[in-house]
Structure formats: C-alpha cells, structure tokens
Protein backbone atom coordinates (compact mmCIF):
# COMPACT_ATOMS: atom_id res chain seq x y z
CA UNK A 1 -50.33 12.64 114.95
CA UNK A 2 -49.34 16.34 115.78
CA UNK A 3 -45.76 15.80 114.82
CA UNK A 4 -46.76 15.61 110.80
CA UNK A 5 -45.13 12.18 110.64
CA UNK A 6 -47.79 11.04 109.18
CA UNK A 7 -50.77 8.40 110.83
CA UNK A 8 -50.61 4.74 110.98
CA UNK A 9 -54.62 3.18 109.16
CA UNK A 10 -55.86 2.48 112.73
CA UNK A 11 -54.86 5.89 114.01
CA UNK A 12 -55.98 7.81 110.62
CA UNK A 13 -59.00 6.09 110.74
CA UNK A 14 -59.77 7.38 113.99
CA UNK A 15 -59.12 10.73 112.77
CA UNK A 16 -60.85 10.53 109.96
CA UNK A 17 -64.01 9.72 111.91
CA UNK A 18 -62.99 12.62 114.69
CA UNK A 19 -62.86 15.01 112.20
CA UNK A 20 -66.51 14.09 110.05
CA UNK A 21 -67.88 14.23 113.34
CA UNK A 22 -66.46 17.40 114.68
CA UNK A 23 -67.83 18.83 111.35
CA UNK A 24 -71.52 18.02 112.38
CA UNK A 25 -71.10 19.10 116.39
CA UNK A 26 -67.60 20.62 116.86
CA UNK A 27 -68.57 20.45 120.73
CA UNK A 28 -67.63 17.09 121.21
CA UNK A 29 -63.75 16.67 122.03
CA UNK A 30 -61.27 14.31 120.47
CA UNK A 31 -60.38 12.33 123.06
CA UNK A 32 -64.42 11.04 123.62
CA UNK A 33 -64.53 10.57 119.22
CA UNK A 34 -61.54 8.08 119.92
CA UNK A 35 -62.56 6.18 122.96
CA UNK A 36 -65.57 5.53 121.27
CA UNK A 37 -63.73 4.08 118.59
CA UNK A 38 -61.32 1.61 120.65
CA UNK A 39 -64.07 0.52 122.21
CA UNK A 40 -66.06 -0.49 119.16
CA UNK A 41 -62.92 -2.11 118.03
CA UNK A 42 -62.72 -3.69 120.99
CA UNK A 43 -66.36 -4.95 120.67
CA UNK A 44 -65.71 -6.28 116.91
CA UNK A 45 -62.76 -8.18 118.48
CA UNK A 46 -65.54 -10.12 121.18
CA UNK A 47 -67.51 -10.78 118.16
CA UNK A 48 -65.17 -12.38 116.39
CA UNK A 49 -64.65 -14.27 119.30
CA UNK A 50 -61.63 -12.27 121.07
CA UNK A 51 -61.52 -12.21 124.91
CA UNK A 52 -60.73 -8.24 125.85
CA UNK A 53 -58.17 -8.59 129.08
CA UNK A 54 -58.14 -5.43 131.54
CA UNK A 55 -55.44 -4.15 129.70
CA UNK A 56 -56.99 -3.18 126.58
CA UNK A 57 -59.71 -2.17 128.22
CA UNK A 58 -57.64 0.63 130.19
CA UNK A 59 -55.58 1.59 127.24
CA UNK A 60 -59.07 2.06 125.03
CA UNK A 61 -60.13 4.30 127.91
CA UNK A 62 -57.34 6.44 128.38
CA UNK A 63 -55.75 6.62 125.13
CA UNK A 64 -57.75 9.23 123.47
CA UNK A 65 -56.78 11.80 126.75
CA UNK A 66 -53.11 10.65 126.53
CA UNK A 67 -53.47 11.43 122.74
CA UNK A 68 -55.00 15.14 123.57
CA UNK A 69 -52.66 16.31 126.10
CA UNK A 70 -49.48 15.47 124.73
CA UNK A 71 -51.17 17.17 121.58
CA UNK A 72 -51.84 20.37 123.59
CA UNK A 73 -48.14 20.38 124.71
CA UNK A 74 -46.47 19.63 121.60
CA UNK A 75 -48.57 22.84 120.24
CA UNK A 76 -46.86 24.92 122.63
C-alpha cells in the first residue's frame, strides 16, 4: 500500500472504507478501520457457511497493526 504499487480489490477496499471513515472522525486509526473489516469478512464467510480456523482469526487481528507499522517505517 505505501510503496505506490498499487492495491489489490480486497486491500483497496479496505482503504477505501479507512479513508470515508477517517473523513467523518479522523481519530480512529487505520489499523482498528481494517480489523473491523477482516473480521466482517470473516463473518460473511460463517454465513455462507465457512468454518473460520485460528489462523484467520489471528491474521484478521493483527494484520491491520502489521499493515501500520511497516507503513510508519517505510515513511521514514
């Protein structure tokens, strides 16, 4: 994302949604705007009858800080 190499649709989309909602409250950080979104695509995947492992469930958690501080470094 920071790199300008342009964003794959599940990562844009994400981004897209950070960024209309950091226009209404700029308060709220990145990283809580995407773990909100892995988890509700996590939740779309039980209702279409998908079975989240542990895995996914730690990636959806920690992706969005992963995401922000390798951001804040490659700014640097």
């Amino acid at each position: 994302m920071n790199a300008d190499a342009g964003l794959s649709p599940y990562d844009g989309s994400c981004k897209i949604a950070a960024d209309s909602v950091q226009k209404m409250n700029p308060r709220i950080p990145f990283f809580i705007i995407r773990i909100i979104c892995d988890a509700m695509v996590i939740v779309t995947g039980m209702l279409a009858g998908g079975h989240p492992t542990i895995g996914i469930i730690i990636i959806a958690a920690t992706l969005g800080p992963v995401i922000t501080l390798v951001g804040k470094a490659m700014k640097r």
